[in-house]
C-alpha atoms as a PDB file:
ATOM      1  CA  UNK A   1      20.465  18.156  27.477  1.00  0.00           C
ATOM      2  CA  UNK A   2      21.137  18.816  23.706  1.00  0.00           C
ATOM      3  CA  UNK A   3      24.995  19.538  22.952  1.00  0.00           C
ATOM      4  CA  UNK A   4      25.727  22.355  21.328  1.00  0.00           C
ATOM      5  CA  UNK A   5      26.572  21.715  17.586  1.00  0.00           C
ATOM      6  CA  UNK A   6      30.391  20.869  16.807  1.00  0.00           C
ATOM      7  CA  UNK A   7      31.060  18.888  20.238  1.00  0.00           C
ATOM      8  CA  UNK A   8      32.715  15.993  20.339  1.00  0.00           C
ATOM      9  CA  UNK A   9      30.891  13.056  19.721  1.00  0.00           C
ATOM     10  CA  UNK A  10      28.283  15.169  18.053  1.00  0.00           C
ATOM     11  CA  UNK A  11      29.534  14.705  14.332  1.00  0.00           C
ATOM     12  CA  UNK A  12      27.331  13.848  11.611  1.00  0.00           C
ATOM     13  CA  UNK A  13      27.152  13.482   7.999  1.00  0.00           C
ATOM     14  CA  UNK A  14      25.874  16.790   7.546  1.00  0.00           C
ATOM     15  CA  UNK A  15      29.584  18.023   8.899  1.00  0.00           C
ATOM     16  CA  UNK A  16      30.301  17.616   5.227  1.00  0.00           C
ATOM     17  CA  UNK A  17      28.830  20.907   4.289  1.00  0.00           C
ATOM     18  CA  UNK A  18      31.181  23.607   2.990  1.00  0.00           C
ATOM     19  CA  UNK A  19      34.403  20.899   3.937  1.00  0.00           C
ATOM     20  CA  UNK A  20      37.181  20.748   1.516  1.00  0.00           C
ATOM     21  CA  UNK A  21      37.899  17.015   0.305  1.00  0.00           C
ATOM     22  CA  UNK A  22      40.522  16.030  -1.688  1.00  0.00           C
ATOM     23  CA  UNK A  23      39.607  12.291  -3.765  1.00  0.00           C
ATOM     24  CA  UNK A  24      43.091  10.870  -5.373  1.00  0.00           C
ATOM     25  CA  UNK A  25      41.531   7.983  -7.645  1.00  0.00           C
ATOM     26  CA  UNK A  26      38.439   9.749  -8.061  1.00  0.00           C
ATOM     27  CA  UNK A  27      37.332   9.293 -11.769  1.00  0.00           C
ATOM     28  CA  UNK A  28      36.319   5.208 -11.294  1.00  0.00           C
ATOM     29  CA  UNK A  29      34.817   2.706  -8.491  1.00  0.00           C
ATOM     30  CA  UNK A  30      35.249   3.051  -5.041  1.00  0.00           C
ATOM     31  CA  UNK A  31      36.668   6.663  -5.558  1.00  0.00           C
ATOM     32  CA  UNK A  32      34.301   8.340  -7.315  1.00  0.00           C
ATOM     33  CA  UNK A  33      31.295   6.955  -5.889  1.00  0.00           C
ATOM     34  CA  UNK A  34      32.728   8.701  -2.504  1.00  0.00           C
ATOM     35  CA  UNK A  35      33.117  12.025  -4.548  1.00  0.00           C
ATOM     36  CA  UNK A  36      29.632  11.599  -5.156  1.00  0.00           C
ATOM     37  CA  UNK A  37      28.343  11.156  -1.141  1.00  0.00           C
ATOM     38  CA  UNK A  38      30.294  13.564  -0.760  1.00  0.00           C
ATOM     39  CA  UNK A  39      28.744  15.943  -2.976  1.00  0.00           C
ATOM     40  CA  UNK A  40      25.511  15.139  -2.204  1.00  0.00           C
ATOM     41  CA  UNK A  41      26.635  15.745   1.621  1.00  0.00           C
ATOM     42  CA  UNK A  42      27.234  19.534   0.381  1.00  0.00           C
ATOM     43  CA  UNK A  43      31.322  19.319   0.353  1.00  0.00           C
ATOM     44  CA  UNK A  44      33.649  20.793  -2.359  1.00  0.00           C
ATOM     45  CA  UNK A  45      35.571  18.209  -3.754  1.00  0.00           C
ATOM     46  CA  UNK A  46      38.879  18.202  -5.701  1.00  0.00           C
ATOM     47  CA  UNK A  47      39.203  15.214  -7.789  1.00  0.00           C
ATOM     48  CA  UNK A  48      42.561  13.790  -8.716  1.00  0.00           C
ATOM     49  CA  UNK A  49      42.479  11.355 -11.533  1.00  0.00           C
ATOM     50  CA  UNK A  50      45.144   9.332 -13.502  1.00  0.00           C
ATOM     51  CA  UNK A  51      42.828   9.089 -16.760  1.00  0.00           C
ATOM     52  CA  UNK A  52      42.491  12.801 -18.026  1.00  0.00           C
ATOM     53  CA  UNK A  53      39.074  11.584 -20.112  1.00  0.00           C
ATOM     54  CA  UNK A  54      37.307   9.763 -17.696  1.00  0.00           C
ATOM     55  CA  UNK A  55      38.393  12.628 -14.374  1.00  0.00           C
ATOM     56  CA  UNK A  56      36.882  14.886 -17.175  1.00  0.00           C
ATOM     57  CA  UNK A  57      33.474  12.931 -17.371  1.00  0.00           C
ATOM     58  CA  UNK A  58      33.474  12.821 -13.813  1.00  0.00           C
ATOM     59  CA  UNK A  59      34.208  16.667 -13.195  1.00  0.00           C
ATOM     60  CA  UNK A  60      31.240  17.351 -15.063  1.00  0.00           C
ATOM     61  CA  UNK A  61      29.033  14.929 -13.404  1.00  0.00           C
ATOM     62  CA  UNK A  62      30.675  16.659  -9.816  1.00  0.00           C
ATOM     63  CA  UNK A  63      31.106  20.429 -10.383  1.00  0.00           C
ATOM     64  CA  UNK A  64      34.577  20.161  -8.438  1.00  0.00           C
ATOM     65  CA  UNK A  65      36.635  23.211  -6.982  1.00  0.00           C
ATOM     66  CA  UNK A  66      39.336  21.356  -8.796  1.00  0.00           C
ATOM     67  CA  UNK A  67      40.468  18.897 -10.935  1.00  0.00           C
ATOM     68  CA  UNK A  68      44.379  17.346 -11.179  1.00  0.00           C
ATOM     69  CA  UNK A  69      45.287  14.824 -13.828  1.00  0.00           C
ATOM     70  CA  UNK A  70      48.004  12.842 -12.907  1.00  0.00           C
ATOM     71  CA  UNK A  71      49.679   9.401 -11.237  1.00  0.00           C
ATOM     72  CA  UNK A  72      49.897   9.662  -7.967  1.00  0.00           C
ATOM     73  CA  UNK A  73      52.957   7.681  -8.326  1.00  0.00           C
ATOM     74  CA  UNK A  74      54.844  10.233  -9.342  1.00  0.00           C
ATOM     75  CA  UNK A  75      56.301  11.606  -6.423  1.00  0.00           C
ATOM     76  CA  UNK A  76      57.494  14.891  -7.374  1.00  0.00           C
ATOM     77  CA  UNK A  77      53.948  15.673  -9.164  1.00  0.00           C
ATOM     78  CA  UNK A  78      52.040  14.817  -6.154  1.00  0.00           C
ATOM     79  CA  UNK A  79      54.252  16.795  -3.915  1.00  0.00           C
ATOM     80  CA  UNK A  80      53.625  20.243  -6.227  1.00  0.00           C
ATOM     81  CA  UNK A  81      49.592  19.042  -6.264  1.00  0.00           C
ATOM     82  CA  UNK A  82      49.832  19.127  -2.686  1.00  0.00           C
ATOM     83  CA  UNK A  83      52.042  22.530  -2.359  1.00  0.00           C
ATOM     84  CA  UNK A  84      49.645  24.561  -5.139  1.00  0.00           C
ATOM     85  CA  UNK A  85      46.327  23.881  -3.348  1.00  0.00           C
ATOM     86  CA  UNK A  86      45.037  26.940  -2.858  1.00  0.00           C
ATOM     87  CA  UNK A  87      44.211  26.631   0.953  1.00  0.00           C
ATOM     88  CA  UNK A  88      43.605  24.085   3.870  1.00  0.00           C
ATOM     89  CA  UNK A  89      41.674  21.190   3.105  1.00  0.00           C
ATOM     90  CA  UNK A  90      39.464  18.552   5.525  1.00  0.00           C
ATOM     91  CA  UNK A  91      40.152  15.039   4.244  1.00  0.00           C
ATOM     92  CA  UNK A  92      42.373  13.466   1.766  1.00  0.00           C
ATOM     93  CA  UNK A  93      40.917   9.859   0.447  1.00  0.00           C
ATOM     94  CA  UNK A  94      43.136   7.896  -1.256  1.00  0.00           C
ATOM     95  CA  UNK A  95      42.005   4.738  -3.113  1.00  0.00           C
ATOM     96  CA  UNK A  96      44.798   5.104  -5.706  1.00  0.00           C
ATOM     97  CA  UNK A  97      46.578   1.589  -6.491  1.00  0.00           C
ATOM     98  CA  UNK A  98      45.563  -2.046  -7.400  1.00  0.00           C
ATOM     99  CA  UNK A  99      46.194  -5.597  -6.208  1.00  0.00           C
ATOM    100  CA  UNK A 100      49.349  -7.443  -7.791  1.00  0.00           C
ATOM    101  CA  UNK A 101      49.014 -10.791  -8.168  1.00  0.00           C
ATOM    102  CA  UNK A 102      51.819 -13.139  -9.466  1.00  0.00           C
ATOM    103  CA  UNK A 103      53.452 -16.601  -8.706  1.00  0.00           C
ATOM    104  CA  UNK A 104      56.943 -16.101  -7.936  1.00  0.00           C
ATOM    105  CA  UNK A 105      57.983 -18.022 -10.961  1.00  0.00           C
ATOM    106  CA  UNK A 106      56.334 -15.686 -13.690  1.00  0.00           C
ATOM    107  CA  UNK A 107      57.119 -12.669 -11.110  1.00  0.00           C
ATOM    108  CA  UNK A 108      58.755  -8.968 -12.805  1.00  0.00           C
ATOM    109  CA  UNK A 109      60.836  -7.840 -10.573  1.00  0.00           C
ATOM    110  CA  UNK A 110      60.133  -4.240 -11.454  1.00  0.00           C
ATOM    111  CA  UNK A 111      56.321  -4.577 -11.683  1.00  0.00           C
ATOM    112  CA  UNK A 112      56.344  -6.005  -8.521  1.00  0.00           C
ATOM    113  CA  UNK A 113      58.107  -3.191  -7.045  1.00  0.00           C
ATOM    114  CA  UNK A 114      55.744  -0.651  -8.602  1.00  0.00           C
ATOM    115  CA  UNK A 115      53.030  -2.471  -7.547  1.00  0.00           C
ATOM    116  CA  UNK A 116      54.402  -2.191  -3.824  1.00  0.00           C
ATOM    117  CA  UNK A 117      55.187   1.315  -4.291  1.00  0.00           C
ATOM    118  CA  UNK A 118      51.852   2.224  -5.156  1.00  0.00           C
ATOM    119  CA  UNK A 119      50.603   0.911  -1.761  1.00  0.00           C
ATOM    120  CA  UNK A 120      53.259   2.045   0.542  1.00  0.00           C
ATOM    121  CA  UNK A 121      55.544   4.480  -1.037  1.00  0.00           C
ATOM    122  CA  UNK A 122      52.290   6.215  -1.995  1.00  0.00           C
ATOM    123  CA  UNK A 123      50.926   6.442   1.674  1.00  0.00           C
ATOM    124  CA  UNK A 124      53.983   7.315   2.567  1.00  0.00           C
ATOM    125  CA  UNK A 125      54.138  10.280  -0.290  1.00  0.00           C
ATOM    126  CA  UNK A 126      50.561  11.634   0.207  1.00  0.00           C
ATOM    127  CA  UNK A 127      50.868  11.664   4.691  1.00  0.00           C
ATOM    128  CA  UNK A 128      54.512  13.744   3.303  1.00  0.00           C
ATOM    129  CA  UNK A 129      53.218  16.160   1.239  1.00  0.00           C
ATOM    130  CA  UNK A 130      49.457  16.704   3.178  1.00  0.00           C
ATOM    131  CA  UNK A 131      50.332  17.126   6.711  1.00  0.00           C
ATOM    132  CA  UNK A 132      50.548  20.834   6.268  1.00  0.00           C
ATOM    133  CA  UNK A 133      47.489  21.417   4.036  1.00  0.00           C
ATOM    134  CA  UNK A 134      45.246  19.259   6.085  1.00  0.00           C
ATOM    135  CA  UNK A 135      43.044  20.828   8.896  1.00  0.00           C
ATOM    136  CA  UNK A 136      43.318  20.045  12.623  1.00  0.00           C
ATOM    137  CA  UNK A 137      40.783  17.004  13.262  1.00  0.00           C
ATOM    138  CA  UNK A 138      40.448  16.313   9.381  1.00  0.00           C
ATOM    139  CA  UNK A 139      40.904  12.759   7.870  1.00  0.00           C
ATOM    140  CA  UNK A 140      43.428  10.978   5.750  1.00  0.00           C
ATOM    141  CA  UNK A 141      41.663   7.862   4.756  1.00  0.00           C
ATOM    142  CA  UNK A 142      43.270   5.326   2.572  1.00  0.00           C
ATOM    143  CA  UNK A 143      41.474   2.161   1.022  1.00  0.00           C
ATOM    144  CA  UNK A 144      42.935  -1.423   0.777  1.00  0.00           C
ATOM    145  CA  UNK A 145      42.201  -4.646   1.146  1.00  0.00           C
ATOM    146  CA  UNK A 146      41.546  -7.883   2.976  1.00  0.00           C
ATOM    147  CA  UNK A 147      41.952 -10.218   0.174  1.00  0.00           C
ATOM    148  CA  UNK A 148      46.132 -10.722   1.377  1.00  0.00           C
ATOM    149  CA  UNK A 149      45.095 -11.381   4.961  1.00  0.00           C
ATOM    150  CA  UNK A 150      45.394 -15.558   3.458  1.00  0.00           C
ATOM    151  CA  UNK A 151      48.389 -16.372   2.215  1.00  0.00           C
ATOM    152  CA  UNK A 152      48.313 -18.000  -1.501  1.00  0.00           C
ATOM    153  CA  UNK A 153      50.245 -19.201  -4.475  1.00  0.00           C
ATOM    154  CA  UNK A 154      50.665 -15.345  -6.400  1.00  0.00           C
ATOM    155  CA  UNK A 155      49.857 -13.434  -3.249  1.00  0.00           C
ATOM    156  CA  UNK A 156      53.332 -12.569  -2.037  1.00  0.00           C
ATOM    157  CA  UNK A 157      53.319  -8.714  -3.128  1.00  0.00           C
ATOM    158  CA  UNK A 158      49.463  -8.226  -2.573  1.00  0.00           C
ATOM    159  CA  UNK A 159      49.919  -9.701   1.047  1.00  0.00           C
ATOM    160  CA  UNK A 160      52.931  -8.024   2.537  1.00  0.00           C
ATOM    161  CA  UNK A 161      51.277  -4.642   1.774  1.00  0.00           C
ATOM    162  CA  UNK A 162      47.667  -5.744   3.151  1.00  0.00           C
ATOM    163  CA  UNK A 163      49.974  -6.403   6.470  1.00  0.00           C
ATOM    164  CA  UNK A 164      52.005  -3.064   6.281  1.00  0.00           C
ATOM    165  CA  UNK A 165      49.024  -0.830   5.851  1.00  0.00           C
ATOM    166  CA  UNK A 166      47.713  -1.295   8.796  1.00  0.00           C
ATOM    167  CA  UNK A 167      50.616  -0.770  10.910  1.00  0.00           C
ATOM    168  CA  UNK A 168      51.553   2.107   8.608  1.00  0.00           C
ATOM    169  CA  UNK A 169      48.632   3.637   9.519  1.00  0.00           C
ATOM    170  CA  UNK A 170      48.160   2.895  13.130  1.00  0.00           C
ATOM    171  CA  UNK A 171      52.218   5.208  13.248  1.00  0.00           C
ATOM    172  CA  UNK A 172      51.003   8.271  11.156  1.00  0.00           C
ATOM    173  CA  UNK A 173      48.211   8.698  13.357  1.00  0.00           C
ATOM    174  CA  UNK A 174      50.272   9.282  16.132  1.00  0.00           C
ATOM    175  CA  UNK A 175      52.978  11.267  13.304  1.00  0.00           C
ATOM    176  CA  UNK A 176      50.079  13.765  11.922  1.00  0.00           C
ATOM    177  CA  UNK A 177      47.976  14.435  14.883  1.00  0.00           C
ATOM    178  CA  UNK A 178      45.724  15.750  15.751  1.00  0.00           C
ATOM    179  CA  UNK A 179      44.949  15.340  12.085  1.00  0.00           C
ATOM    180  CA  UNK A 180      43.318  11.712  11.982  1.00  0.00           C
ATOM    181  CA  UNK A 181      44.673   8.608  10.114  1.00  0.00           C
ATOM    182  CA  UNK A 182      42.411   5.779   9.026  1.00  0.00           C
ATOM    183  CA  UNK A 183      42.487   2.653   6.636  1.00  0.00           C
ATOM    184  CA  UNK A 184      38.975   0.792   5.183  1.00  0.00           C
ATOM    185  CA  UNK A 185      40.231  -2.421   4.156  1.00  0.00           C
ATOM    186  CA  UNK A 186      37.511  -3.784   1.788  1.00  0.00           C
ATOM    187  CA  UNK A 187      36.507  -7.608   0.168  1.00  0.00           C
ATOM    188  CA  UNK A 188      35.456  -8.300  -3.222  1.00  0.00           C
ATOM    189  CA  UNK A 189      33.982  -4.588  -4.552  1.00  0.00           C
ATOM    190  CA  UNK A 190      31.946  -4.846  -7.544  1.00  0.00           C
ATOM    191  CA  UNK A 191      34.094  -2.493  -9.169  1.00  0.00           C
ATOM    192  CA  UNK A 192      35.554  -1.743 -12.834  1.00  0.00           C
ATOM    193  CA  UNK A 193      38.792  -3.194 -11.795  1.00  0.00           C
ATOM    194  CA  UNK A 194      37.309  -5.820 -10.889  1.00  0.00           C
ATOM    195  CA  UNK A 195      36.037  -6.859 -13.703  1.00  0.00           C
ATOM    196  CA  UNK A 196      39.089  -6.305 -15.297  1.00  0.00           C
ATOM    197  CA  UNK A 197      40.823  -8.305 -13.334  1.00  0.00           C
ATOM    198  CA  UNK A 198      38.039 -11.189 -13.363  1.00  0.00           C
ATOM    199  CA  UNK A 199      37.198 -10.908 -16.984  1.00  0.00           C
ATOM    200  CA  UNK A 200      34.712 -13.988 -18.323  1.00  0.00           C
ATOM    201  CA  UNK A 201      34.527 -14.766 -14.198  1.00  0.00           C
ATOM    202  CA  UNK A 202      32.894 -11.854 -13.482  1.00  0.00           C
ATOM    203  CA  UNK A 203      29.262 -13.230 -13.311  1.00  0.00           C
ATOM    204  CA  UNK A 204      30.668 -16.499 -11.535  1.00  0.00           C
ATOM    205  CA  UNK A 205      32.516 -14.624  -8.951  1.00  0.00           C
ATOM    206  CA  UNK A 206      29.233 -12.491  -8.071  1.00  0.00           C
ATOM    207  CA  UNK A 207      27.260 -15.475  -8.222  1.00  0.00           C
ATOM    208  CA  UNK A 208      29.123 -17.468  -6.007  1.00  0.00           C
ATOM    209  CA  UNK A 209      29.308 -13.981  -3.413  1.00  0.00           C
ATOM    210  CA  UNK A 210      25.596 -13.738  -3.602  1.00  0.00           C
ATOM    211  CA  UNK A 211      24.773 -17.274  -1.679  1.00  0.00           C
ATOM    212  CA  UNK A 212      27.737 -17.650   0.008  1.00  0.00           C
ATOM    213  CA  UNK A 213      28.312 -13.886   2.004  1.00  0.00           C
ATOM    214  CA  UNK A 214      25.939 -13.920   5.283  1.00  0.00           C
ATOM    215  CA  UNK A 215      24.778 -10.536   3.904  1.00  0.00           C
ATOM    216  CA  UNK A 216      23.713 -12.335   0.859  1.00  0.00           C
ATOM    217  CA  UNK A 217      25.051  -9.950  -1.682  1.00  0.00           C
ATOM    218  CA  UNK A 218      27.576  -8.665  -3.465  1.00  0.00           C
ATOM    219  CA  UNK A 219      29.528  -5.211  -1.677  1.00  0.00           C
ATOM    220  CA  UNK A 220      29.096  -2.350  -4.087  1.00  0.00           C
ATOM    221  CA  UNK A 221      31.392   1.022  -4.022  1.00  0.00           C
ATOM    222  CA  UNK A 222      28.253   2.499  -2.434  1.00  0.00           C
ATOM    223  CA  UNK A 223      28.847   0.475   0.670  1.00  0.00           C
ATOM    224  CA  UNK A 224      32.715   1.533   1.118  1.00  0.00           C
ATOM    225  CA  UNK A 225      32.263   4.787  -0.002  1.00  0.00           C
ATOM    226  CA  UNK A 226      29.386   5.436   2.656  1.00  0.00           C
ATOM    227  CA  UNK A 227      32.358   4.098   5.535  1.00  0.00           C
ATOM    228  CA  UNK A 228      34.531   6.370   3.937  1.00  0.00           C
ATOM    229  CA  UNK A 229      32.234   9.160   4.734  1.00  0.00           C
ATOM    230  CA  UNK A 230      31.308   8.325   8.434  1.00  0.00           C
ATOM    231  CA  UNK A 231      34.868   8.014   8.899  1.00  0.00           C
ATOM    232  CA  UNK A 232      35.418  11.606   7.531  1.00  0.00           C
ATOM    233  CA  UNK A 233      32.736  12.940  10.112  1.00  0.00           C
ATOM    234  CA  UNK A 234      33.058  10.948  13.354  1.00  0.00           C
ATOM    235  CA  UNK A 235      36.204  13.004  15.127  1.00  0.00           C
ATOM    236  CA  UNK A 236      36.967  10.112  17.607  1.00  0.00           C
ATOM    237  CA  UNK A 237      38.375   7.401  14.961  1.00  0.00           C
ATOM    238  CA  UNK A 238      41.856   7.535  14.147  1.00  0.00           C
ATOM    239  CA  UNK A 239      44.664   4.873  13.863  1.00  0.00           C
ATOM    240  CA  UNK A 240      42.699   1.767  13.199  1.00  0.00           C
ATOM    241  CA  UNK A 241      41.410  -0.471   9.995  1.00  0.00           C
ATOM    242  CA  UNK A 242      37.981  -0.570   9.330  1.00  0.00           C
ATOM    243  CA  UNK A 243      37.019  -3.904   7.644  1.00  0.00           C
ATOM    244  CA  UNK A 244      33.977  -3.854   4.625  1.00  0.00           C
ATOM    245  CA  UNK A 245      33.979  -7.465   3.244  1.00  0.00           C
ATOM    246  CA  UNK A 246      30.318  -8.698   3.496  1.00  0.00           C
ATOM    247  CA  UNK A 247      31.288 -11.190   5.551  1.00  0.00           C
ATOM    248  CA  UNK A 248      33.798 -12.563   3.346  1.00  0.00           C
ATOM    249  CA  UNK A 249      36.624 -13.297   6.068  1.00  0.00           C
ATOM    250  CA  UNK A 250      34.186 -15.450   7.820  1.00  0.00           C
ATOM    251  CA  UNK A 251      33.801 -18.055   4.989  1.00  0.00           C
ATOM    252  CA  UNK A 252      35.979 -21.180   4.752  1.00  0.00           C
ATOM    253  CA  UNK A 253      39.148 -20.894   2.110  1.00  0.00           C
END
């Protein structure tokens, strides 16, 4: 016996069509590579961008319902994004927010603090200001990171939010149901910002990924941003942290 479209457990990526999905980070990487599955699923997409110029290129790559140039940092900006959206939306991704890594000796106080609030205080901002705009059984999905999970010399800041998020999350899905709350916490991503971070490493660093990951490449924002999108359409996941390394975690140190 068939069940009748829209029953539980029947959701597929096709439940993308004519659904509202908000991208915060959505002009680079992981981000806008979702915006685009989404797209090509049939969804509307608003893209929220901190780079006016490049959430410009990528608005008219996308064709977007709407666009919103700002850091998502700013808490009182993304409260009146959230609060002038024209109607209910479906999911809210949020890969907004880098890494920090510094030795406690050479360590800002202040960046490091900014760094942290761009992880947590963010989460915490965006689950604020959305609860009321998202739709019953829609998805806030956040992206972080795995790369904290070992402790290291400079990892202080990067790991104490990798172990927050989680339980962060796991609390606001019980706080914002029956809207759902997820977390994809990815490895290495071939990413702009990766590079940037790596610099003259770069080719090493995939190199070294390539014959040393059991799936014998390197993850690509493809990869995370296709997660991202089953976890948008299957209506039984909520509260848990969805790993996409590669296979990195199972390697030695």
């Amino acid at each position: 016996m068939t069940a009748a479209p829209g029953a539980p457990g029947t959701q597929s990526r096709s439940d993308l069509a004519d659904r509202t999905v908000v991208v915060i980070g959505a002009s680079a990487g992981i981000g806008l590579e979702a915006a685009r599955q989404v797209r090509a699923d049939g969804g509307r997409l608003v893209l929220v961008g901190r780079n006016p110029e490049r959430l410009r290129q990528a608005a008219m790559e996308l064709e977007p319902v709407g666009t919103a140039a700002f850091d998502a940092t700013d808490t009182d900006r993304l409260q009146r994004f959230f609060q002038d959206l024209p109607g209910p939306v479906d999911h809210v991704l949020v890969t907004a927010g880098g890494p920090y890594y510094m030795p406690l000796e050479s360590m800002d106080l202040a960046d490091a603090r900014r760094a942290f609030d761009e992880r947590i205080a963010l989460a915490l901002g965006v689950a604020l200001y959305s609860r009321d705009k998202i739709r019953a059984g829609g998805t806030l999905l956040f992206i972080g990171g795995t790369g904290g999970r070992r402790p290291g010399v400079g990892m202080a800041v990067a790991s104490a939010a990798t172990a927050a998020l989680p339980a962060l999350v796991a609390n606001l899905a019980l706080e914002m149901a029956p809207v759902r709350v997820n977390l994809i916490a990815a490895g290495f991503v071939d990413t702009p910002l990766s590079a940037s971070l790596l610099g003259d490493r770069l080719d090493a660093r995939r190199e070294e990924l390539r014959t040393t990951l059991p799936i014998r490449r390197v993850v690509v924002p493809a990869d995370v941003a296709a997660l991202a999108v089953h976890i948008m359409c299957n209506d039984a996941l909520t509260g848990a942290t969805y790993d996409i390394d590669g296979g990195q975690q199972l390697l030695p140190h």
